[in-house]
Protein backbone atom coordinates (compact mmCIF):
# COMPACT_ATOMS: atom_id res chain seq x y z
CA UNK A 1 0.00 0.00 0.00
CA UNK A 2 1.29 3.24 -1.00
CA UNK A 3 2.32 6.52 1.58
CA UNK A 4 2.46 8.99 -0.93
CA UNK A 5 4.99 8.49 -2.66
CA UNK A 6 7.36 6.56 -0.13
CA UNK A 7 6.60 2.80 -0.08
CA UNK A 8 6.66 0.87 3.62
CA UNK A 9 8.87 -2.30 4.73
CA UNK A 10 9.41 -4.10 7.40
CA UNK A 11 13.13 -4.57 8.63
CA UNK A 12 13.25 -7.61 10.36
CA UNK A 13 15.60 -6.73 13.25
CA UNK A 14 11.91 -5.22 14.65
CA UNK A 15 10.95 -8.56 15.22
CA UNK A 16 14.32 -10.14 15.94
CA UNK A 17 13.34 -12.83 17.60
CA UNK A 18 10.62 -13.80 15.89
CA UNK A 19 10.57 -16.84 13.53
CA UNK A 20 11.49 -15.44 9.82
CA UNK A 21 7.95 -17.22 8.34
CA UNK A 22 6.20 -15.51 11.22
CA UNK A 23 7.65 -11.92 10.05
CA UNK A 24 6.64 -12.42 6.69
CA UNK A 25 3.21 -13.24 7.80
CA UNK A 26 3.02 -10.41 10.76
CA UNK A 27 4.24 -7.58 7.50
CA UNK A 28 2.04 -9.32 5.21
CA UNK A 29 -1.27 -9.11 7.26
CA UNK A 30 -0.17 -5.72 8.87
CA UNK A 31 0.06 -4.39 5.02
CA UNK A 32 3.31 -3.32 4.35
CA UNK A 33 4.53 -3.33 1.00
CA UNK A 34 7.82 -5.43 1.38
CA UNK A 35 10.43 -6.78 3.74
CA UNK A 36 13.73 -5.92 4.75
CA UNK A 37 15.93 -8.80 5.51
CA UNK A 38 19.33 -9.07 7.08
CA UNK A 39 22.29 -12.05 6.11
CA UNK A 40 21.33 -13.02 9.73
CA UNK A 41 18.09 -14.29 8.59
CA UNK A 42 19.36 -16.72 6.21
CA UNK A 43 22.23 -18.03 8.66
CA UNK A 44 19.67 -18.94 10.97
CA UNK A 45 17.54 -20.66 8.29
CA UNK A 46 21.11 -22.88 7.17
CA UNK A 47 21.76 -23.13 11.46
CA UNK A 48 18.53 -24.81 11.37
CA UNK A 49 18.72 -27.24 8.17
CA UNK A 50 17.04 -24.96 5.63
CA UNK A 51 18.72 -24.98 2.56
CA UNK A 52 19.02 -21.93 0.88
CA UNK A 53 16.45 -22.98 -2.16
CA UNK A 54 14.15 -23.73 0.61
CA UNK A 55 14.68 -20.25 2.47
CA UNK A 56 13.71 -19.11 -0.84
CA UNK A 57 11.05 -20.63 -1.71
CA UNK A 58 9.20 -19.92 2.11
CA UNK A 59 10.49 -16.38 1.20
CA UNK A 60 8.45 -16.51 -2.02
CA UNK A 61 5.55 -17.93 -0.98
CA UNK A 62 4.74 -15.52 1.79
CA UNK A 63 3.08 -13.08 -0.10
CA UNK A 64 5.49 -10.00 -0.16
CA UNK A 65 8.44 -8.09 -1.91
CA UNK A 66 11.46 -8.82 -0.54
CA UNK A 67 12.41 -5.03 -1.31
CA UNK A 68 16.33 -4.97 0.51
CA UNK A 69 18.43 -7.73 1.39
CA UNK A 70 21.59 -7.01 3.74
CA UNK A 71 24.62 -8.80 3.17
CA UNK A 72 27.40 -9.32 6.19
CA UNK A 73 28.92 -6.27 7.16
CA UNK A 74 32.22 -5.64 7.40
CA UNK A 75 34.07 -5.94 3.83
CA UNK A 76 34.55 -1.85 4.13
CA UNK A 77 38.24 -3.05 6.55
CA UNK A 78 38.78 -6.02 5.80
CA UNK A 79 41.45 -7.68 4.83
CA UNK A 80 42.94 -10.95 2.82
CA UNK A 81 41.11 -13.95 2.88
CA UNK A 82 38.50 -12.25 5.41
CA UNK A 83 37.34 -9.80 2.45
CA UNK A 84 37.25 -12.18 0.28
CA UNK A 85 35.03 -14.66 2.21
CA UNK A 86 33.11 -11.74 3.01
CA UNK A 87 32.67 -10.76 -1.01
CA UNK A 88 31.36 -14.64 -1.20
CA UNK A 89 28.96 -13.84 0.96
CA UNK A 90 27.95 -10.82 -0.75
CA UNK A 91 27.91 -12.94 -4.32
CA UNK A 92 25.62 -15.13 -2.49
CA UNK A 93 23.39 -12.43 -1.27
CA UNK A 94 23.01 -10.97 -4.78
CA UNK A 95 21.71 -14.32 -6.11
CA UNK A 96 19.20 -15.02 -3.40
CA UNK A 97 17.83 -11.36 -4.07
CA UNK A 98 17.88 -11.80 -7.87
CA UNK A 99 15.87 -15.23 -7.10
CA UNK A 100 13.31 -12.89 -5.12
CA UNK A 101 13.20 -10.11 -7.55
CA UNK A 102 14.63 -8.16 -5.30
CA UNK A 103 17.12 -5.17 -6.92
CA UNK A 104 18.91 -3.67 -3.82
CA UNK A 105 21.93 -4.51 -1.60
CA UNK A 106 22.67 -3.27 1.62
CA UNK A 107 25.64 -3.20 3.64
CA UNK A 108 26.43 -1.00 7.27
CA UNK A 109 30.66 -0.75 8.01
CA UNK A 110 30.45 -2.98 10.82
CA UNK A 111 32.86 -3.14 13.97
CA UNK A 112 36.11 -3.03 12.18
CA UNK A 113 37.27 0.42 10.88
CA UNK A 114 40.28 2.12 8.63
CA UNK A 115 40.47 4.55 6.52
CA UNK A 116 38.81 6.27 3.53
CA UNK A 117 40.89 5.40 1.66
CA UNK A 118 40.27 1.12 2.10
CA UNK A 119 37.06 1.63 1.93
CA UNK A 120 36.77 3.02 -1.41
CA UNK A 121 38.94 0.70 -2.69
CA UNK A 122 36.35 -1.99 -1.10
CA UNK A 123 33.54 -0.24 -2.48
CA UNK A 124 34.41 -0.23 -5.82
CA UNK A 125 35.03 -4.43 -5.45
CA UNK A 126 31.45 -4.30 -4.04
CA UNK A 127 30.09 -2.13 -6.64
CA UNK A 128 31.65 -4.36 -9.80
CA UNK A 129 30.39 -7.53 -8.08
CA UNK A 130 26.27 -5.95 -7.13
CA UNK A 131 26.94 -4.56 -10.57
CA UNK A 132 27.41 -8.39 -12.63
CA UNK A 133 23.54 -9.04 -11.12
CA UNK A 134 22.25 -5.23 -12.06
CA UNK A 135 21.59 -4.44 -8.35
CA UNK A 136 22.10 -1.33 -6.38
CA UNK A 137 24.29 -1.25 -3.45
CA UNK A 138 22.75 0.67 -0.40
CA UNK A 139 25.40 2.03 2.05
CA UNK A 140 25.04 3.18 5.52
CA UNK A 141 26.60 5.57 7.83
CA UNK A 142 26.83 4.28 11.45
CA UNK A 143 26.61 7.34 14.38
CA UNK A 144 28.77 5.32 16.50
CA UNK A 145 31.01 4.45 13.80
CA UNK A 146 34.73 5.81 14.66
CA UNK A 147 34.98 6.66 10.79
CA UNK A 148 31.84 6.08 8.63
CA UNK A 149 29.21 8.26 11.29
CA UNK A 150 27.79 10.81 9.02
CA UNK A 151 26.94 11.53 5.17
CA UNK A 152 29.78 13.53 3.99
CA UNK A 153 32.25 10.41 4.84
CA UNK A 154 29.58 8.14 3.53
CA UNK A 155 29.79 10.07 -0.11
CA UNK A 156 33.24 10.38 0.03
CA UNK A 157 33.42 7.24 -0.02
CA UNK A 158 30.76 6.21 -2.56
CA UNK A 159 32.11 9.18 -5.29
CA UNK A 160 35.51 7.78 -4.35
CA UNK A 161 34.87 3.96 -6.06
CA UNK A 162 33.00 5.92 -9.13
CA UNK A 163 30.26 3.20 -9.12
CA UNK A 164 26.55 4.57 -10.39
CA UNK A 165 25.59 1.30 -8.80
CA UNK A 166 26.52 2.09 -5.18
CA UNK A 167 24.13 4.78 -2.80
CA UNK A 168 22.99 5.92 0.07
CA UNK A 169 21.32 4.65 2.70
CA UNK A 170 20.48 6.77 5.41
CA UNK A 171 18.55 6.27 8.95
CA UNK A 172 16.31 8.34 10.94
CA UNK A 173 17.70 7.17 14.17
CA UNK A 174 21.61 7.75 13.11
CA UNK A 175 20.46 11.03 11.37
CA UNK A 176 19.15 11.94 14.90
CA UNK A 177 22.38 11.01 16.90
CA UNK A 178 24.96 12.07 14.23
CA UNK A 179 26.16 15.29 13.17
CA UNK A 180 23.50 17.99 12.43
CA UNK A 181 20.44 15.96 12.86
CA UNK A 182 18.03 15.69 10.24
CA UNK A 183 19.02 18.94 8.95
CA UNK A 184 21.81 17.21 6.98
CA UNK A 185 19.70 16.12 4.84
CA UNK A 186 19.74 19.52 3.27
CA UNK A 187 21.71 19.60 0.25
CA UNK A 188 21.08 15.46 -0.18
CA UNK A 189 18.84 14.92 -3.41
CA UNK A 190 17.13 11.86 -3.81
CA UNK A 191 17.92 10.34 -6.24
CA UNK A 192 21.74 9.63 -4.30
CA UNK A 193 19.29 7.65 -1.29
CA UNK A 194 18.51 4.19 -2.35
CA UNK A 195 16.86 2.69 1.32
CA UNK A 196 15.74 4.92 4.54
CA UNK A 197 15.55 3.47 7.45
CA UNK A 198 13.90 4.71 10.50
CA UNK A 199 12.66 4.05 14.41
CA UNK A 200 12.86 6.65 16.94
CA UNK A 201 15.16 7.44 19.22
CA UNK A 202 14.52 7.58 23.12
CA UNK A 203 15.29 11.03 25.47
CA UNK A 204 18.72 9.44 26.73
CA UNK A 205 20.28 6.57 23.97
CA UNK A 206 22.74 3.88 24.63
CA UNK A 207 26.36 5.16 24.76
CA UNK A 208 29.05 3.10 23.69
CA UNK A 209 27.26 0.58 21.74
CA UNK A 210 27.61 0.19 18.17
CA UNK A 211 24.26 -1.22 17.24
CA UNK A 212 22.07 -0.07 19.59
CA UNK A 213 18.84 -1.56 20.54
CA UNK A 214 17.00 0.80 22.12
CA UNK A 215 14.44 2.45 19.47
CA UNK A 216 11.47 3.04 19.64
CA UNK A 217 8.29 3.48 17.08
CA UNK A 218 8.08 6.53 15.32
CA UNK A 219 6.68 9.25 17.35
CA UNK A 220 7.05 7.02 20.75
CA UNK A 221 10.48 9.60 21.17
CA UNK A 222 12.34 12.53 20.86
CA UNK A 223 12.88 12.98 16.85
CA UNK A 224 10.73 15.64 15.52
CA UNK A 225 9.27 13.79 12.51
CA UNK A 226 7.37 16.97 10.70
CA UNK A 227 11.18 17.63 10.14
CA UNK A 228 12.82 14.34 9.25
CA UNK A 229 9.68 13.08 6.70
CA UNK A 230 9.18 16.60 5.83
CA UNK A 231 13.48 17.11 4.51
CA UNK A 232 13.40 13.31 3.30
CA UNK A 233 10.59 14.42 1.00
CA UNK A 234 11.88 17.78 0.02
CA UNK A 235 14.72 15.56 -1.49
CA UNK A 236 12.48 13.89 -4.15
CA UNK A 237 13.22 10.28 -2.43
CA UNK A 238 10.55 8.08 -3.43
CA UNK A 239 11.85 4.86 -2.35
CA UNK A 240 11.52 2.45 0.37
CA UNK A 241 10.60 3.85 4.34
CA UNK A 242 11.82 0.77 6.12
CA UNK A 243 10.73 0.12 9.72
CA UNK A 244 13.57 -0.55 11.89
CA UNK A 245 13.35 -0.19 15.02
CA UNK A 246 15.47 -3.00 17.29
CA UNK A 247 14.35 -3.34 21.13
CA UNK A 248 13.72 -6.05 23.72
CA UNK A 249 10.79 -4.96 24.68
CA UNK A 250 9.27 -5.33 21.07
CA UNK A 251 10.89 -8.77 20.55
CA UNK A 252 8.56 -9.75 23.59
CA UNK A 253 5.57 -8.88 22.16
CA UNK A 254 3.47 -10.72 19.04
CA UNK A 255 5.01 -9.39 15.74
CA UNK A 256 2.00 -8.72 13.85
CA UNK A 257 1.25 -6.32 17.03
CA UNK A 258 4.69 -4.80 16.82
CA UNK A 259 4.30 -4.44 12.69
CA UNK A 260 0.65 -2.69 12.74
CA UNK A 261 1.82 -0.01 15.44
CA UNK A 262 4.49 0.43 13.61
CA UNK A 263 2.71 0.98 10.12
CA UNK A 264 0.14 3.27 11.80
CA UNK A 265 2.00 5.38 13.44
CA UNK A 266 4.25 6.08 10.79
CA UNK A 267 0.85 6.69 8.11
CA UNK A 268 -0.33 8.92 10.75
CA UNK A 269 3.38 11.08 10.69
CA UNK A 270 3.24 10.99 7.16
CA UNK A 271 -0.33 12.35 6.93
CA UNK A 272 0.52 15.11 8.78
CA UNK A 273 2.49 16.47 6.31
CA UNK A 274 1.80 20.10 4.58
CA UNK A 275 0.19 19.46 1.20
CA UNK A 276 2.90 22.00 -0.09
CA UNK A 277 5.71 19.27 0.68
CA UNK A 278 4.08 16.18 -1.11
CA UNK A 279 4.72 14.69 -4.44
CA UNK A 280 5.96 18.08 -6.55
CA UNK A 281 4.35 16.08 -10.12
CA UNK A 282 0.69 16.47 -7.81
C-alpha cells in the first residue's frame, strides 16, 4: 500500500526474535509493502537445516516483496582472505535477491574500521560484483562508527569507487544522533538515497554501543518527525521507508502487534504532512 509516494517495509531486526515465516506473515497481514531482511536471517535458516532454495522458496511464498536484502557487514576493513570470504557472501546475497526479484543490496561498516581510503577501494570491489547481477548497493553511515558516522564520509566514499551502482542509505535514528540531525539532509537529493531506514530514538540513547537496541516506534520519542519526513521528501526520495526499530521490549511482544503499530504510526506522521511538501508532479 502506497504513503504517498514513499513505499513501507518491514526490517526484520523489529521482530528479531521472531521466527522469519512468522515476520513475513506479521508484514504481510499488517500491510506493508515489502520486507527488509538481514544475512542473519538466512544463517539462521542454514543453522537450522534450511537450505538456501528452501529459504527461498518460504520467502516466495509468503506473499510480499522482498524489497532490501543485507549482506554481512564488514568488507569496508577487511582484509585478505577475510574480504574475500566476506565478497562470497555478498555474491551469495546478490543471487538469493535476484531469485526474489529483489534489486537492492545493503551493507552497514560494521565493527572493524580504517580509513577512507580502504574503503573506497572496497567499495568499488562491491560495486563491480552488485553490478554483474544489475543491483544497487545501499550504504550506511553508522553514528557510533569511529569513521563512517555521518553523510559527507559516507559520499566520500561512494564518489571515491565511481560506481553509479553504489548509494545511500540513510537512517532516521543515526540522522538523529549524528552530526547535524536531520538537517543534513539539506543539500542530499534523492535520487543519491537508495533505502531509509527509521525508528525513533529515546530522550537518553545507549552510549558506547555500536548497534544499539534501544528504538522506539516513530513518534514514541524525541525525533521531531514533521522535520525528518518533511526534509526526506523535500529531497524527491521516493523509495523504500523501512521500519527498523530493534528493542527487547518489542521482541517480547506478538510481531503482527509490533508491525501494525508500527505501520500506523508512521501513516499517521506521514499524513501530517503540509500538502505543499508532497509529491511536486501532484
Amino acid at each position: 500500500m502506497m504513503s504517498d509516494r514513499f513505499r513501507l517495509a518491514l526490517h526484520s531486526w523489529t521482530t528479531d526474535t521472531t521466527p522469519l515465516k512468522d515476520t513475513l506473515q506479521a508484514a504481510c497481514a499488517a500491510g506493508y509493502d515489502a520486507v527488509e531482511l538481514r544475512r542473519l536471517d538466512f544463517e539462521r535458516c542454514f543453522e537450522a537445516g534450511v537450505s538456501r532454495p528452501a529459504a527461498i522458496d518460504m520467502i516466495a511464498a509468503a506473499g510480499i516483496s522482498l524489497g532490501i536484502l543485507g549482506t554481512e557487514y564488514g568488507w569496508f576493513f577487511a582484509e585478505g582472505e577475510e574480504q574475500r570470504r566476506m565478497f562470497a557472501v555478498l555474491r551469495e546475497s546478490c543471487e538469493i535477491a535476484v531469485a526474489l526479484g529483489c534489486g537492492l543490496i545493503m551493507s552497514a561498516p560494521g565493527i572493524p574500521s580504517g580509513t577512507v581510503a580502504q574503503a573506497i577501494a572496497a567499495t568499488r570491489i562491491a560495486g563491480d560484483i552488485v553490478g554483474e547481477y544489475g543491483l544497487r548497493l545501499a550504504l550506511e553511515f553508522n553514528s557510533q562508527h569511529p569513521l563512517v558516522n555521518n553523510i559527507p564520509v559516507l559520499r566520500e566514499i561512494i564518489d571515491g569507487s565511481g560506481h553509479a551502482h553504489c548509494g545511500l542509505l540513510l537512517d532516521a535514528y543515526h540522522l538523529h544522533r549524528g552530526r547535524g540531525g536531520a538537517r543534513s539532509l539539506l543539500g542530499v537529493r534523492g535520487e543519491e538515497i537508495l533505502v531509509f531506514q527509521y525508528s525513533d530514538a529515546p530522550p537518553v540513547p545507549d552510549t558506547g554501543v555500536r548497534r544499539p537496541i534501544d528504538r522506539l516506534p516513530p513518534g514514541d520519542g524525541v525525533i521531531d518527525w514533521d522535520e525528518m519526513f518533511g526534509l526526506l521528501r523535500a529531497t524527491g526520495y521516493q523509495g523504500y521507508l523501512s521500519y527498523e526499530a530493534p528493542n527487547p521490549a518489542q521482541w517480547n511482544r506478538p510481531a503482527r502487534d509490533v508491525a501494525e503499530e508500527g505501520l500506523l504510526k508512521t501513516r499517521a506522521l506521514l499524513a501530517r504532512l503540509p500538502a505543499s511538501s508532497l509529491d511536486r508532479s501532484a
